[in-house]
PDB file of N, CA and C in Angstrom:
ATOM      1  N   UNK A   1       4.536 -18.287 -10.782  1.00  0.00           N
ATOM      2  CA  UNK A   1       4.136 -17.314  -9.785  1.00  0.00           C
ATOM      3  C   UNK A   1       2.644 -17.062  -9.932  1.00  0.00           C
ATOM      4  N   UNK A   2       1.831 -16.806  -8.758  1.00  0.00           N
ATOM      5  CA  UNK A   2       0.385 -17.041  -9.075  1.00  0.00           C
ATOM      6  C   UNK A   2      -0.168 -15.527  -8.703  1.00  0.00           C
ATOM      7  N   UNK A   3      -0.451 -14.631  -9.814  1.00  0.00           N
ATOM      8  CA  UNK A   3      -1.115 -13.525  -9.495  1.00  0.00           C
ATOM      9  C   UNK A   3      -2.355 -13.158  -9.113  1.00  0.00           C
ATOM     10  N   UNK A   4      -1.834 -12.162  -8.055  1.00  0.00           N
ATOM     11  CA  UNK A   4      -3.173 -11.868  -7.220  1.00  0.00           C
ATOM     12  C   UNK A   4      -4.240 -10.727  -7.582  1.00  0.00           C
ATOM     13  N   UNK A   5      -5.212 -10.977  -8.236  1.00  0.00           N
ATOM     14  CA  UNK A   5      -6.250 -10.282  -8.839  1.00  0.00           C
ATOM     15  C   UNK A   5      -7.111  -9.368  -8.266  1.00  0.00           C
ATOM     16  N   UNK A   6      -7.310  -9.927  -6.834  1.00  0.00           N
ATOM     17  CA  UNK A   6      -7.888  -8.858  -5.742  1.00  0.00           C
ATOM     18  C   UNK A   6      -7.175  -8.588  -4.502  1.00  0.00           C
ATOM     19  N   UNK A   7      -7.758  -7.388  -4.222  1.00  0.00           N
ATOM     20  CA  UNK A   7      -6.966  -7.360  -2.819  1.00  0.00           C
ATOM     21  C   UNK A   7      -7.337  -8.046  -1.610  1.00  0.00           C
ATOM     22  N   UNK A   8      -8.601  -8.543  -1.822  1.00  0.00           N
ATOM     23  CA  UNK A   8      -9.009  -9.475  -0.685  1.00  0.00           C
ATOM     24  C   UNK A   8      -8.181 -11.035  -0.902  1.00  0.00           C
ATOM     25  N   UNK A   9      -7.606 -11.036  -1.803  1.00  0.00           N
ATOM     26  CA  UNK A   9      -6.947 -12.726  -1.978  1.00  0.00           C
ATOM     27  C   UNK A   9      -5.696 -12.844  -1.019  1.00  0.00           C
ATOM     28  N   UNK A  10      -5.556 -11.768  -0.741  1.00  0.00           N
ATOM     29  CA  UNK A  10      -4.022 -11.358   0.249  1.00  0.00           C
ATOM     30  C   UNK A  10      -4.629 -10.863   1.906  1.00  0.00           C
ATOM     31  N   UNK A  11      -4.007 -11.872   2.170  1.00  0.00           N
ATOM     32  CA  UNK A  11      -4.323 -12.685   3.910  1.00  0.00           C
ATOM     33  C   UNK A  11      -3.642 -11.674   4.649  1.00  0.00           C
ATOM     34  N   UNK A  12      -4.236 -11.482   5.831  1.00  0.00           N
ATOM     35  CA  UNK A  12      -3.248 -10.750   7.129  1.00  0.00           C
ATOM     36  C   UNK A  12      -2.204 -11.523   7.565  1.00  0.00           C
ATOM     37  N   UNK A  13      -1.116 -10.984   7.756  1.00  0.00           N
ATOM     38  CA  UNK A  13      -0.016 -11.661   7.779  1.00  0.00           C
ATOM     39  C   UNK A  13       0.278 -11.327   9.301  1.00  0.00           C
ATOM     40  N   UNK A  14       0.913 -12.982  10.086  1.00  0.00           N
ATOM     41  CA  UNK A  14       1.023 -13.018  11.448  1.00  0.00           C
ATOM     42  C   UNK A  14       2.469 -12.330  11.692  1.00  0.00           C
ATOM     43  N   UNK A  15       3.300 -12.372  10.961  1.00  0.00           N
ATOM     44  CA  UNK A  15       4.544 -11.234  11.026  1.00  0.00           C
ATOM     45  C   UNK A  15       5.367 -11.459   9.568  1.00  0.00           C
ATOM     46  N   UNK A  16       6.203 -10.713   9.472  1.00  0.00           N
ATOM     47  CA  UNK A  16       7.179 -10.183   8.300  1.00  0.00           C
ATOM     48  C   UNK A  16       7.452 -11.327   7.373  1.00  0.00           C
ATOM     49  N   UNK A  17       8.055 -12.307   8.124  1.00  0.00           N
ATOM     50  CA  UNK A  17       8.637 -13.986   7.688  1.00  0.00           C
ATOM     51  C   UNK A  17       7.596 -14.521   6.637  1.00  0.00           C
ATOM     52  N   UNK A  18       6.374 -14.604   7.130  1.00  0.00           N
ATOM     53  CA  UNK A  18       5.169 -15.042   6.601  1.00  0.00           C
ATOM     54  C   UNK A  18       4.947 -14.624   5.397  1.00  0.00           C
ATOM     55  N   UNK A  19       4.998 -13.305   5.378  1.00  0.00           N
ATOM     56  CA  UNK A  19       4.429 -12.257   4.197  1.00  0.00           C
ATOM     57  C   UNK A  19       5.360 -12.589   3.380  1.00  0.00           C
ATOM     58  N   UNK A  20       6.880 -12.443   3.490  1.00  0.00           N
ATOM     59  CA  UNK A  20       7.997 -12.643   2.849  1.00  0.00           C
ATOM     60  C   UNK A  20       7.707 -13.438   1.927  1.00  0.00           C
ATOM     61  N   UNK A  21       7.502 -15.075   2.464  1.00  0.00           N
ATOM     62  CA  UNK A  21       7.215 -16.040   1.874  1.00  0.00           C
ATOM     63  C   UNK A  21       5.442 -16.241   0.919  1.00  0.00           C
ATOM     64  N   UNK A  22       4.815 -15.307   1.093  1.00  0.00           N
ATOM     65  CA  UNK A  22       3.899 -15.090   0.271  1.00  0.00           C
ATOM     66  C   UNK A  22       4.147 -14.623  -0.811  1.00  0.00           C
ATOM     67  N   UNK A  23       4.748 -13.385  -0.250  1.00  0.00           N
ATOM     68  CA  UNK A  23       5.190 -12.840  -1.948  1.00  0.00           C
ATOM     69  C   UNK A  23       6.357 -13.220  -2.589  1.00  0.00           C
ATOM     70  N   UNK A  24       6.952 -14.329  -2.372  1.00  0.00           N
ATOM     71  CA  UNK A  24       7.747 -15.223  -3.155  1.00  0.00           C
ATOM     72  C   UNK A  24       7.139 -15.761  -4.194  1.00  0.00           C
ATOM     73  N   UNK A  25       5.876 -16.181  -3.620  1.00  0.00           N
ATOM     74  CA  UNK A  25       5.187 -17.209  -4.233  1.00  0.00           C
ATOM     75  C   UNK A  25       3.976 -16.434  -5.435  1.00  0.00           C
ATOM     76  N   UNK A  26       3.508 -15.133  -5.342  1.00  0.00           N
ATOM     77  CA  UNK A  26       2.693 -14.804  -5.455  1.00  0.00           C
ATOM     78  C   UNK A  26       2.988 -12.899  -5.678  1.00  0.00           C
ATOM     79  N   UNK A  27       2.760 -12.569  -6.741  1.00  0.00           N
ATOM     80  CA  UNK A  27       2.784 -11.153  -7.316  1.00  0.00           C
ATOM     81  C   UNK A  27       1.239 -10.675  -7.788  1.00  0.00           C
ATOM     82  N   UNK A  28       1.412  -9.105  -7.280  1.00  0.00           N
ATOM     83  CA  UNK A  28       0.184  -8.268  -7.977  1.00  0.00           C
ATOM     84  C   UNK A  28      -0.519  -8.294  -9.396  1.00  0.00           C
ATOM     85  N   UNK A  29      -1.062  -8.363 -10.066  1.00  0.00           N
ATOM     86  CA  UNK A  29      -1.633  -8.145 -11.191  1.00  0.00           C
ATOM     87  C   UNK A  29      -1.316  -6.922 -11.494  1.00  0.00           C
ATOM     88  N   UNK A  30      -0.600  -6.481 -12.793  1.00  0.00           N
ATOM     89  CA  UNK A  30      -0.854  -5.609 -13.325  1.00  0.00           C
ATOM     90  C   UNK A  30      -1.708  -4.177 -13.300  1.00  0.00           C
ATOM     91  N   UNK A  31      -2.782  -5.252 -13.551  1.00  0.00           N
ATOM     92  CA  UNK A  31      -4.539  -4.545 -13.563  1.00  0.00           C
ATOM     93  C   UNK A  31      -4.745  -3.964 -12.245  1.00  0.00           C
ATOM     94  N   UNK A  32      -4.535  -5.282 -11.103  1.00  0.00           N
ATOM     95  CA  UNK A  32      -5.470  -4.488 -10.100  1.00  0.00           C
ATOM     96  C   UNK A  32      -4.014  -3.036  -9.335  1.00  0.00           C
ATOM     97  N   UNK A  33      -2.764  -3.412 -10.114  1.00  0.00           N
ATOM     98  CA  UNK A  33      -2.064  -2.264  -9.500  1.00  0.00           C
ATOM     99  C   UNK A  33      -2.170  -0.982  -9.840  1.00  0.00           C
ATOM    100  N   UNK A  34      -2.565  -0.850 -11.323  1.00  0.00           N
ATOM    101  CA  UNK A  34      -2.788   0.158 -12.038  1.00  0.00           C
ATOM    102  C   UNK A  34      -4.184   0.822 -11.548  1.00  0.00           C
ATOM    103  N   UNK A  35      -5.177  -0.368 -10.127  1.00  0.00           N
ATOM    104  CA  UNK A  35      -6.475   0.422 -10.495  1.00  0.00           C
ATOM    105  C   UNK A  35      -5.995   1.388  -8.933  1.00  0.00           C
ATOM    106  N   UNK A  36      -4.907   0.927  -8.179  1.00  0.00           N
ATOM    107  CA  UNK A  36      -4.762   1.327  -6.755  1.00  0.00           C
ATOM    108  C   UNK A  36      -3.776   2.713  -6.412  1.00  0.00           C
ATOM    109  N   UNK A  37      -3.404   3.009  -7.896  1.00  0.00           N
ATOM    110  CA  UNK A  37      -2.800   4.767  -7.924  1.00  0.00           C
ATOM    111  C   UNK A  37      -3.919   5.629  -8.435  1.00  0.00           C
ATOM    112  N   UNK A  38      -4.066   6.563  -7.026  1.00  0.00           N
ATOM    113  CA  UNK A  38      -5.039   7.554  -8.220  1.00  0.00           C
ATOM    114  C   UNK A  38      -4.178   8.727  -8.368  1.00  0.00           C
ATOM    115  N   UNK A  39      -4.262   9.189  -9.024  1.00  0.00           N
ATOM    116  CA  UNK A  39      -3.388  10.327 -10.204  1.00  0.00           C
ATOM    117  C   UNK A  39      -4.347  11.415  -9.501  1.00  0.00           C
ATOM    118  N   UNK A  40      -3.939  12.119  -9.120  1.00  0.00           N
ATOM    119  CA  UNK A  40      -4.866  13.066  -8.436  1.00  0.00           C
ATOM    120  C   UNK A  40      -4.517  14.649  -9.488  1.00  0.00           C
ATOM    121  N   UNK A  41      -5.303  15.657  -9.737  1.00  0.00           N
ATOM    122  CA  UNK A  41      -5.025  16.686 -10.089  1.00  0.00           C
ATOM    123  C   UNK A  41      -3.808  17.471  -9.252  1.00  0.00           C
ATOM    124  N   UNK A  42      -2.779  18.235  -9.994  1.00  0.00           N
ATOM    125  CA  UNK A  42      -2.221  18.802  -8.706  1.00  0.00           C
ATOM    126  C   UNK A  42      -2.822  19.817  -8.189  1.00  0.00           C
ATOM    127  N   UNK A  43      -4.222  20.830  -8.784  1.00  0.00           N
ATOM    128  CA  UNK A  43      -4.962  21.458  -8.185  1.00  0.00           C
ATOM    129  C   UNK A  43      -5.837  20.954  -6.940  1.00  0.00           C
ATOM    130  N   UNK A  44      -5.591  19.385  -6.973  1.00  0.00           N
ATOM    131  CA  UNK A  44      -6.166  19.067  -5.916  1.00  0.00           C
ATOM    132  C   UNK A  44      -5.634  18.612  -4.660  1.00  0.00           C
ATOM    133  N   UNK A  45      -4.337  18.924  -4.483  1.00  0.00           N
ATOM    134  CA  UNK A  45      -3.606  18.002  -3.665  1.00  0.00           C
ATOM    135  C   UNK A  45      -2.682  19.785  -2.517  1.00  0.00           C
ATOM    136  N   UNK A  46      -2.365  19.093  -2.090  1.00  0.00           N
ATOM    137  CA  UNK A  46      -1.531  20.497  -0.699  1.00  0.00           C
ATOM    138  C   UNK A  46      -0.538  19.560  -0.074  1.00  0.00           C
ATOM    139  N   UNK A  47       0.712  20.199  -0.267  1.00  0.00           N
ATOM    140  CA  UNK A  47       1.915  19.252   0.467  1.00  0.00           C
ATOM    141  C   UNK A  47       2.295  19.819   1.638  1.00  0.00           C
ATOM    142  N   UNK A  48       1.977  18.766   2.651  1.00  0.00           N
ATOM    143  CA  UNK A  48       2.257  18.139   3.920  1.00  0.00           C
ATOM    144  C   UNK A  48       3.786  18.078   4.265  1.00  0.00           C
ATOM    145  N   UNK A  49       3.664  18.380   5.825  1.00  0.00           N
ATOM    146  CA  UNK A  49       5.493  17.590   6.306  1.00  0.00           C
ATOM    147  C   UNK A  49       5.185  16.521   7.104  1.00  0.00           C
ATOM    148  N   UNK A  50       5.693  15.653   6.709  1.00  0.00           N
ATOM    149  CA  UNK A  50       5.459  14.736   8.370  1.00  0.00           C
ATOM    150  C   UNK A  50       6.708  14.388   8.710  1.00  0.00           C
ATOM    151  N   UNK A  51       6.613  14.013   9.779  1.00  0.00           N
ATOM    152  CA  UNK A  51       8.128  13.788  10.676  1.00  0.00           C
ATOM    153  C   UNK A  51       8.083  12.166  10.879  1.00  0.00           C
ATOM    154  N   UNK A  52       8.525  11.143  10.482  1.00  0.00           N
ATOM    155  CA  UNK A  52       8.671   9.929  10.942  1.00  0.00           C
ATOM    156  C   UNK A  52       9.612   8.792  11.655  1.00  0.00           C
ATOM    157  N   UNK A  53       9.358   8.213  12.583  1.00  0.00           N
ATOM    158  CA  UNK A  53      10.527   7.498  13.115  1.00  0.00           C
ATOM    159  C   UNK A  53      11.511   6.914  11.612  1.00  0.00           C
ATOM    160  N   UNK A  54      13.192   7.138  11.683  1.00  0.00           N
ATOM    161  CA  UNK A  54      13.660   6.562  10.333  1.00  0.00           C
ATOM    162  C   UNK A  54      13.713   5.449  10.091  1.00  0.00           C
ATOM    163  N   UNK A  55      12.974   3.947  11.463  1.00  0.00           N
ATOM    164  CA  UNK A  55      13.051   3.057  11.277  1.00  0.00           C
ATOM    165  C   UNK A  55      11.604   2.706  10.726  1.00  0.00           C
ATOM    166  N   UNK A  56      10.604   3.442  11.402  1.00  0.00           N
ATOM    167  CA  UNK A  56       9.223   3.391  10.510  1.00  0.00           C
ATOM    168  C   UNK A  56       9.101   3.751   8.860  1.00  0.00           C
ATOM    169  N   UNK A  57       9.813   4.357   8.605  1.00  0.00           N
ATOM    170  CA  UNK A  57       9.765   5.022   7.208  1.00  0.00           C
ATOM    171  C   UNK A  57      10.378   3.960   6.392  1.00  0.00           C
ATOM    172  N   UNK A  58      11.715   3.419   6.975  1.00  0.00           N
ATOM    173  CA  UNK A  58      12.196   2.111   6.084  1.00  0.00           C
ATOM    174  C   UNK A  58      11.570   1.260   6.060  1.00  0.00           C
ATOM    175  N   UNK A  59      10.563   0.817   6.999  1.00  0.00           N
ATOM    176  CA  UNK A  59       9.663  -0.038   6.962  1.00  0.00           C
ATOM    177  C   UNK A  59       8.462   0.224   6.551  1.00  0.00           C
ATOM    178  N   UNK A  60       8.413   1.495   6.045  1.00  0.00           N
ATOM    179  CA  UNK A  60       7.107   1.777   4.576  1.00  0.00           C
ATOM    180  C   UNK A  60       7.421   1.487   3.442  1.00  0.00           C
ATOM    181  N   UNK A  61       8.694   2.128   3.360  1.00  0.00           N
ATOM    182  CA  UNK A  61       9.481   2.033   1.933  1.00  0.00           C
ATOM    183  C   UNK A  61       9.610   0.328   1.391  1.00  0.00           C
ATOM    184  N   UNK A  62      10.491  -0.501   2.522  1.00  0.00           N
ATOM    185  CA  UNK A  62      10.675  -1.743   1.942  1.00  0.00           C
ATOM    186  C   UNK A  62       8.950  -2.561   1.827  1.00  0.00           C
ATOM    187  N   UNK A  63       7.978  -2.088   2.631  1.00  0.00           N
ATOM    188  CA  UNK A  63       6.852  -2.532   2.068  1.00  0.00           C
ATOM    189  C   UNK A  63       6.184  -2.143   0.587  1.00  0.00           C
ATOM    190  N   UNK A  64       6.846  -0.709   0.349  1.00  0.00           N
ATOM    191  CA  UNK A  64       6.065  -0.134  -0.993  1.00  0.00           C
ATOM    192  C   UNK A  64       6.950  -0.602  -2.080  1.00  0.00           C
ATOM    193  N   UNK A  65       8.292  -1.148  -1.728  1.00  0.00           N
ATOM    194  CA  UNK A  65       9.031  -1.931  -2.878  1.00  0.00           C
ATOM    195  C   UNK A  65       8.641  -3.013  -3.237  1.00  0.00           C
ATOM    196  N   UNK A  66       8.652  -3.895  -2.071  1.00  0.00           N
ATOM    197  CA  UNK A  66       7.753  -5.242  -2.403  1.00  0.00           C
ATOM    198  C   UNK A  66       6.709  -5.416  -3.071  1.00  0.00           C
ATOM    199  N   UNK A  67       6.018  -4.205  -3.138  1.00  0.00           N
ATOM    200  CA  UNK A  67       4.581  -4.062  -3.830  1.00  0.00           C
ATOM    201  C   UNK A  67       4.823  -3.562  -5.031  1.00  0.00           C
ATOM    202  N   UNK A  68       5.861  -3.081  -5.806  1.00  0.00           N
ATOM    203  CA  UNK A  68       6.265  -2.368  -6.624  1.00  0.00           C
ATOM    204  C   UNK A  68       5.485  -1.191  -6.481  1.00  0.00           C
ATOM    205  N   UNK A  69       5.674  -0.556  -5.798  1.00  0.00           N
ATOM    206  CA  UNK A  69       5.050   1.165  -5.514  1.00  0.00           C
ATOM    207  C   UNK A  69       5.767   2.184  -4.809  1.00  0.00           C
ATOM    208  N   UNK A  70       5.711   3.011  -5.461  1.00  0.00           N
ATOM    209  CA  UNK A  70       6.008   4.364  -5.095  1.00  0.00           C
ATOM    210  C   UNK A  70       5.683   4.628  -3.305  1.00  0.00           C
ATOM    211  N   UNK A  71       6.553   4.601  -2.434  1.00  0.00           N
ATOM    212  CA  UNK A  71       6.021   4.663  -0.695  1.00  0.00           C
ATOM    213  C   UNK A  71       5.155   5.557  -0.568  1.00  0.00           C
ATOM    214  N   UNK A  72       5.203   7.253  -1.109  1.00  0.00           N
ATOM    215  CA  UNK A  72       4.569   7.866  -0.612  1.00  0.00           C
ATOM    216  C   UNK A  72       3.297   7.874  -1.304  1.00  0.00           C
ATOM    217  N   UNK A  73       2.942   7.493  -2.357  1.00  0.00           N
ATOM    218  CA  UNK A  73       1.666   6.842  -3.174  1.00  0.00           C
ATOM    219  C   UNK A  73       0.904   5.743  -2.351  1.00  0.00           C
ATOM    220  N   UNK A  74       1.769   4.842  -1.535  1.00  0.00           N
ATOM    221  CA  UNK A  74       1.119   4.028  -1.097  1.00  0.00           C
ATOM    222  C   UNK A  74       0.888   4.615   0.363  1.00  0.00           C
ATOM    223  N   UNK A  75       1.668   4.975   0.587  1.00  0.00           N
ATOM    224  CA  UNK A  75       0.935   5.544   2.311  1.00  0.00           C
ATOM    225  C   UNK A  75      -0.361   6.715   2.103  1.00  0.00           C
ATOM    226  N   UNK A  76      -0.487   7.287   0.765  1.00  0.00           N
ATOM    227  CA  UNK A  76      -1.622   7.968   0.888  1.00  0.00           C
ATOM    228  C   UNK A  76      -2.956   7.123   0.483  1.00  0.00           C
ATOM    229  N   UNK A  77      -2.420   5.598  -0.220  1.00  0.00           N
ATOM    230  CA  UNK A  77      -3.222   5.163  -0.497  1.00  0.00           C
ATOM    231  C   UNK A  77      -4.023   4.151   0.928  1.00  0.00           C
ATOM    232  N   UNK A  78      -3.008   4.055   2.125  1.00  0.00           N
ATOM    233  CA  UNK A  78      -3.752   3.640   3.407  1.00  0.00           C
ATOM    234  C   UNK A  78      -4.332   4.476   3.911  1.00  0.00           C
ATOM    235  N   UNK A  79      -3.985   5.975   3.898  1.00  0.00           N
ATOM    236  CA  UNK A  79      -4.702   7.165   4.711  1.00  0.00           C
ATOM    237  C   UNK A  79      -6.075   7.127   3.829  1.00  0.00           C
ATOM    238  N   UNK A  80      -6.194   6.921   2.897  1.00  0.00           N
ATOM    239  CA  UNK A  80      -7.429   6.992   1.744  1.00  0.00           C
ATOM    240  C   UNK A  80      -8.740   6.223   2.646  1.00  0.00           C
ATOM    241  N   UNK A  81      -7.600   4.465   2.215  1.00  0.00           N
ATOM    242  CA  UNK A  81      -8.358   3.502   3.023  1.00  0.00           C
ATOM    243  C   UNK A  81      -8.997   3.771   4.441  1.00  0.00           C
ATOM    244  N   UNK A  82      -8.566   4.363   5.307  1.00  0.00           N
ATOM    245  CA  UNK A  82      -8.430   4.363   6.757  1.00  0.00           C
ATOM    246  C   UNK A  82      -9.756   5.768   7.108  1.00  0.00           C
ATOM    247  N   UNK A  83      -9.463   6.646   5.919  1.00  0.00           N
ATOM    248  CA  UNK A  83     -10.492   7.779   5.854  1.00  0.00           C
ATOM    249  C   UNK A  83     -12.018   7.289   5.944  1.00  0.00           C
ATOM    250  N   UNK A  84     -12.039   6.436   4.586  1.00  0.00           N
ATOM    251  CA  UNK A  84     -13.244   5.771   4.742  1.00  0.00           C
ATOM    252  C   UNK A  84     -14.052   4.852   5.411  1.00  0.00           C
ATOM    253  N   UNK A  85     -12.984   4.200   6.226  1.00  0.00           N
ATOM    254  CA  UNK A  85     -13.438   2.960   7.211  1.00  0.00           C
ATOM    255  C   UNK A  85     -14.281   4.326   8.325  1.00  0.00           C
ATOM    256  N   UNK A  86     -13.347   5.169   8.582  1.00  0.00           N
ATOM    257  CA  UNK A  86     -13.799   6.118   9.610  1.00  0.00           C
ATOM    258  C   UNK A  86     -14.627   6.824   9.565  1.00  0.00           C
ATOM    259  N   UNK A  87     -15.087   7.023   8.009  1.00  0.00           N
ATOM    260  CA  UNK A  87     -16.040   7.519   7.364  1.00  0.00           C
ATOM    261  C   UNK A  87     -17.327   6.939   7.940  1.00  0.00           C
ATOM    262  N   UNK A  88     -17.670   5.523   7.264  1.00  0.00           N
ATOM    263  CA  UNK A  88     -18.175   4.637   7.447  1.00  0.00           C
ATOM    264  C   UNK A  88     -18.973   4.341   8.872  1.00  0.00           C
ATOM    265  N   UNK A  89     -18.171   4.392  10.308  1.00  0.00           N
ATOM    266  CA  UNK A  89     -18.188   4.192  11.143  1.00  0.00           C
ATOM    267  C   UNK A  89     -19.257   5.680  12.305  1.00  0.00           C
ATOM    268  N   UNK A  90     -19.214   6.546  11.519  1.00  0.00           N
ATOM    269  CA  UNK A  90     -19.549   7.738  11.922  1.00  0.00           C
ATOM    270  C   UNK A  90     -21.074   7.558  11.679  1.00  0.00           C
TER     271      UNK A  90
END
């Protein structure tokens, strides 16, 4: 199995099938998974409700399994991403 060291080594995927068969072939590093949770203070954090379609949510979840991650760790870790692109753009 050939581990993937960065996150740029992992291609946009043209649909589900594709990806599937990537990560057959190919698992996270350790390292770079451990660098993509941030542990946040809980003085720093305020809990949210969100309401989600239940077919969207299974389809966060079975993505944050595949990745070995926690879903709601990883969906804050795209809102993170998505903050800063927008950041950026301003």
């Amino acid at each position: 199995m050939n581990a993937i060291n960065r996150w740029s080594e992992i291609p946009e995927f043209p649909d589900e099938e594709t990806e599937a068969r990537f990560w057959e072939a190919n698992e996270l590093d350790g390292r770079l998974m451990a660098t993509s949770v941030h542990e946040a203070d809980s003085r720093e954090s305020t809990t949210i409700t969100l309401r989600f379609d239940p077919r969207m949510l299974s389809r966060i979840k079975r993505i944050a399994r595949s990745r070995y991650l926690n879903y709601q760790s990883m969906m804050k870790q795209w809102l993170a991403e998505r903050l800063e692109d927008e950041m950026r753009k301003l």
